[in-house]
N, C-alpha and C. Protein backbone atom coordinates (compact mmCIF):
# COMPACT_ATOMS: atom_id res chain seq x y z
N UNK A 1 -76.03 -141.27 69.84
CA UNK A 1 -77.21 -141.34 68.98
C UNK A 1 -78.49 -141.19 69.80
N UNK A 2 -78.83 -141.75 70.98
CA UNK A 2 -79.78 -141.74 72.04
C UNK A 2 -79.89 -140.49 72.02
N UNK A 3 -78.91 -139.55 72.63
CA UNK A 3 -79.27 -137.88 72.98
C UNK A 3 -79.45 -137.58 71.85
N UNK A 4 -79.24 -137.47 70.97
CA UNK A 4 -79.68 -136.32 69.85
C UNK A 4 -81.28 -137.15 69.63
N UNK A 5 -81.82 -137.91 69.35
CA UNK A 5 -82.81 -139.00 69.35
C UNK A 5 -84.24 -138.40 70.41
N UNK A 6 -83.30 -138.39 71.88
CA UNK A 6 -84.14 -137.65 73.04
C UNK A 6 -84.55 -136.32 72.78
N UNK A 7 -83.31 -135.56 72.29
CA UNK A 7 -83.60 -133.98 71.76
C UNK A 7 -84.58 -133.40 70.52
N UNK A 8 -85.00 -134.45 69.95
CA UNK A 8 -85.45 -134.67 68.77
C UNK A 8 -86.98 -135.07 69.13
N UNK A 9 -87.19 -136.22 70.28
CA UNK A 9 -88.44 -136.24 70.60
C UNK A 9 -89.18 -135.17 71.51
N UNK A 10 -88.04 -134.57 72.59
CA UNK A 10 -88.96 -133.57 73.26
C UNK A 10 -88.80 -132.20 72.66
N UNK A 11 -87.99 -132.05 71.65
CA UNK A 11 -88.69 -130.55 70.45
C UNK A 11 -89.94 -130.93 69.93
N UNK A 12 -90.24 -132.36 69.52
CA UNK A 12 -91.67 -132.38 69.08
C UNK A 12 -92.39 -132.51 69.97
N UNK A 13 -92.29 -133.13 71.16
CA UNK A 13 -93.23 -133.24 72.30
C UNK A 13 -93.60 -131.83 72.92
N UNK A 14 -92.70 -130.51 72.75
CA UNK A 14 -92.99 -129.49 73.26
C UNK A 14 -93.86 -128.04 71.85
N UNK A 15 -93.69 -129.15 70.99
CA UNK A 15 -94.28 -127.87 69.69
C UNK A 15 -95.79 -127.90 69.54
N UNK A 16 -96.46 -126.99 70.13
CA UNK A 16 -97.42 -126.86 69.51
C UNK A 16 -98.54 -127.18 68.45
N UNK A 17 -99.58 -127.58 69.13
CA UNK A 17 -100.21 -128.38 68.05
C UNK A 17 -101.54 -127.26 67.46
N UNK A 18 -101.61 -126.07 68.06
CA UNK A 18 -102.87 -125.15 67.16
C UNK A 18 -102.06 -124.16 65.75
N UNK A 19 -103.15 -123.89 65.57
CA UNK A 19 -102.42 -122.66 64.13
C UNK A 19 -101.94 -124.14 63.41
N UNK A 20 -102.11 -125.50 63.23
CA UNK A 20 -101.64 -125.90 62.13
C UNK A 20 -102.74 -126.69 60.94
N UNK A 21 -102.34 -126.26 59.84
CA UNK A 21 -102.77 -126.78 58.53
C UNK A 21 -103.04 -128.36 58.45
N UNK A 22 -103.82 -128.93 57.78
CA UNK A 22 -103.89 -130.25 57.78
C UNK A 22 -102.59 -131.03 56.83
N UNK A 23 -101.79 -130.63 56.20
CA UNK A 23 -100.65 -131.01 55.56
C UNK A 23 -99.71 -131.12 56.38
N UNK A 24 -99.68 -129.79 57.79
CA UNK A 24 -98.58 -130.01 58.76
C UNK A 24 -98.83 -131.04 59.51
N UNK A 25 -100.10 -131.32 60.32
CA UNK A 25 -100.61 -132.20 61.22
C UNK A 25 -100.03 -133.88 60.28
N UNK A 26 -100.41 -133.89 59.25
CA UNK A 26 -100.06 -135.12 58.49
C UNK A 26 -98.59 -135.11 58.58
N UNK A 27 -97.80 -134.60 58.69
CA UNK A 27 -96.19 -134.52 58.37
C UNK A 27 -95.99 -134.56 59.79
N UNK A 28 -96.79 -133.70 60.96
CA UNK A 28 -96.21 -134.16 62.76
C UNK A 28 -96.23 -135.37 62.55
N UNK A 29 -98.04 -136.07 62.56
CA UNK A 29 -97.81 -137.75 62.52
C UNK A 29 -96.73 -138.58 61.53
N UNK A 30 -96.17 -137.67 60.74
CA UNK A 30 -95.61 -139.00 60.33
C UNK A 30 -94.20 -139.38 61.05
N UNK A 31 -93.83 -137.55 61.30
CA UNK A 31 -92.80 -137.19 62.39
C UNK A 31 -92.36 -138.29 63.41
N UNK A 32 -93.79 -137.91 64.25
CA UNK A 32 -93.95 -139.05 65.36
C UNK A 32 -93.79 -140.00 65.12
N UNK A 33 -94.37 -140.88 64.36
CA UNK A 33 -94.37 -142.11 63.63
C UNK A 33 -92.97 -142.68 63.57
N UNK A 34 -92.02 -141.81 63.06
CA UNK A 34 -90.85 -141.87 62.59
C UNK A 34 -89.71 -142.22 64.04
N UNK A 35 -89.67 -140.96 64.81
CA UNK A 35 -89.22 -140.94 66.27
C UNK A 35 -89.32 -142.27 67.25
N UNK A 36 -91.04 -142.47 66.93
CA UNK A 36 -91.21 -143.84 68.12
C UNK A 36 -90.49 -145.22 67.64
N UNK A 37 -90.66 -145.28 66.30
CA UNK A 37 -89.85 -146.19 65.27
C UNK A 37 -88.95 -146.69 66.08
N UNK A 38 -88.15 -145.14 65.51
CA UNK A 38 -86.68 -145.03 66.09
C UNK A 38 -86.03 -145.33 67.79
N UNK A 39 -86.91 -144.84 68.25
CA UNK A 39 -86.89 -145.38 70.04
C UNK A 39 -86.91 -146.75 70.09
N UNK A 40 -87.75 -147.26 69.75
CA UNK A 40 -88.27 -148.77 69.64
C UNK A 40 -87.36 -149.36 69.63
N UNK A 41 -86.16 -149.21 68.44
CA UNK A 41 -85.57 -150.16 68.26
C UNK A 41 -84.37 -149.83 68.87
N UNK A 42 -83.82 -148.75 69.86
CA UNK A 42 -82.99 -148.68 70.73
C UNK A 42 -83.37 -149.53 71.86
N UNK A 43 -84.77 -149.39 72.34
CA UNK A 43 -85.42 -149.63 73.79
C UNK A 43 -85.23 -151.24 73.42
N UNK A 44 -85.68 -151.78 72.38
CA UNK A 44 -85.41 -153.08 71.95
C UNK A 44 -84.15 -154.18 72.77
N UNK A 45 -82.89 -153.12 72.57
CA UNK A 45 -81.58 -153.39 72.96
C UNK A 45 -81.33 -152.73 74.29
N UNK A 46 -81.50 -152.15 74.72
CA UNK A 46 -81.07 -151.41 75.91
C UNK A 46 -82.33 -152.06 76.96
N UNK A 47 -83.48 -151.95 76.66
CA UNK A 47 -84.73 -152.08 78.18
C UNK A 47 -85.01 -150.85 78.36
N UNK A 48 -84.20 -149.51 78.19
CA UNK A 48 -83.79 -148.44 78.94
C UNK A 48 -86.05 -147.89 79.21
N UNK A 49 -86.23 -147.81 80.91
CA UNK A 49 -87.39 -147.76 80.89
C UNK A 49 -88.33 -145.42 80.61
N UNK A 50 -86.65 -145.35 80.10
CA UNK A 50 -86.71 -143.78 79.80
C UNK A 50 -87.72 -143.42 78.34
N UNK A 51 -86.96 -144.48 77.92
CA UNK A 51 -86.98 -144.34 76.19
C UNK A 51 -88.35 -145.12 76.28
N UNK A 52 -89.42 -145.52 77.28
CA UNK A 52 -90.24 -146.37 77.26
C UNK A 52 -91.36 -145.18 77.18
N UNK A 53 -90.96 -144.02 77.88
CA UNK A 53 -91.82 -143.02 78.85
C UNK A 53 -92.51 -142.09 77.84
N UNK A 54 -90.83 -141.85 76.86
CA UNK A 54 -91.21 -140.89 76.25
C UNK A 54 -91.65 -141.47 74.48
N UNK A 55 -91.10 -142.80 74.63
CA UNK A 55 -92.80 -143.28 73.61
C UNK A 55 -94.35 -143.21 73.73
N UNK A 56 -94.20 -143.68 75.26
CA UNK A 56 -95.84 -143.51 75.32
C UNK A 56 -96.04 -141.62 74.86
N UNK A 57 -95.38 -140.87 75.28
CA UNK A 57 -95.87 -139.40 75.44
C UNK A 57 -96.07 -139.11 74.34
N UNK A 58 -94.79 -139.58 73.50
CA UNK A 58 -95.39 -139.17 72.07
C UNK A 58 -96.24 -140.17 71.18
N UNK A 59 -96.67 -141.33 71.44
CA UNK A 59 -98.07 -141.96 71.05
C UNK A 59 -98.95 -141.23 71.28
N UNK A 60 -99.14 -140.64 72.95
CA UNK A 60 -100.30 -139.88 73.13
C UNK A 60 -100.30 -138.71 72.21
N UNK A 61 -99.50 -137.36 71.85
CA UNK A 61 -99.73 -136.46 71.27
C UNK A 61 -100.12 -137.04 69.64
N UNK A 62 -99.53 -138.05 69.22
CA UNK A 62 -99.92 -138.59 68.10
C UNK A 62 -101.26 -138.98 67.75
N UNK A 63 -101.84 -139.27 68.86
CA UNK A 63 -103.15 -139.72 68.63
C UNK A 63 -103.65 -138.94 68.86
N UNK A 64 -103.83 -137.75 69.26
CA UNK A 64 -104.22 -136.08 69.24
C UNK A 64 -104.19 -135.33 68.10
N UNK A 65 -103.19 -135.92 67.55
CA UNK A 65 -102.84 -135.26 66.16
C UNK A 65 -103.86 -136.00 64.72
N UNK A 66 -103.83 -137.39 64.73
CA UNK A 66 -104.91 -138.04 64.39
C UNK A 66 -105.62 -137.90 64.11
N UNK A 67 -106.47 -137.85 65.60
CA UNK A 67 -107.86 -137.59 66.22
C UNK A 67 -108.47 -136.39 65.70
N UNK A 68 -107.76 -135.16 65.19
CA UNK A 68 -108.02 -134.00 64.86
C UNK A 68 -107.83 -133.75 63.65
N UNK A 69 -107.29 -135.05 63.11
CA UNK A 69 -107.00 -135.34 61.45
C UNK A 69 -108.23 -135.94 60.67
N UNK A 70 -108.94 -136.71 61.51
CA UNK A 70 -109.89 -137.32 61.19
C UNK A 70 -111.56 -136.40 61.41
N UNK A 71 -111.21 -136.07 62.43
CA UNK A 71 -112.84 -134.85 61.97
C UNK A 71 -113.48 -135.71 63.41
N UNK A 72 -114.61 -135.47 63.30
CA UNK A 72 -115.79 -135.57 63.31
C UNK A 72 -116.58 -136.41 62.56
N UNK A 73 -117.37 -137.65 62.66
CA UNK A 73 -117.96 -138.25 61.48
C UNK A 73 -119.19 -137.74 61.97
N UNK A 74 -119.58 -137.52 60.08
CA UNK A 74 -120.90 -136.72 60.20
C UNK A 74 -122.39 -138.06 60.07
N UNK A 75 -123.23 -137.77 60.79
CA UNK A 75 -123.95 -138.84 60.97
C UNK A 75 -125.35 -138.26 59.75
């Protein structure tokens, strides 16, 4: 379950984040959302400090994804 799990986070960790629509960007984050979940509660049981690494990586692209969801606030 781990490997397919790992294979699953670094296809999204390696896809491209331009050329996308604001409906896709909402569906990566929820993607992500979904994945780190899912790590979490392996890393929970295991410690494993792998599954630690590639949460943070995909927090970071998540909050990229976000960040670019949210705009600009106009003053």
């Amino acid at each position: 379950m781990t490997e397919e799990l790992r294979e699953r986070a670094t296809e999204f960790q390696n896809r491209t984040l331009s050329h996308m629509s604001t409906s896709d960007r909402v569906a990566a984050s929820r993607e992500a959302k979904k994945l780190i979940l899912e790590i979490n509660e392996i890393y929970k049981e295991t410690k494993d400090s792998e599954l630690m690494d590639i949460m943070k990586l995909l927090t970071e692209k998540k909050k990229k994804i976000e960040k670019r969801l949210k705009g600009t606030p106009l003053v």
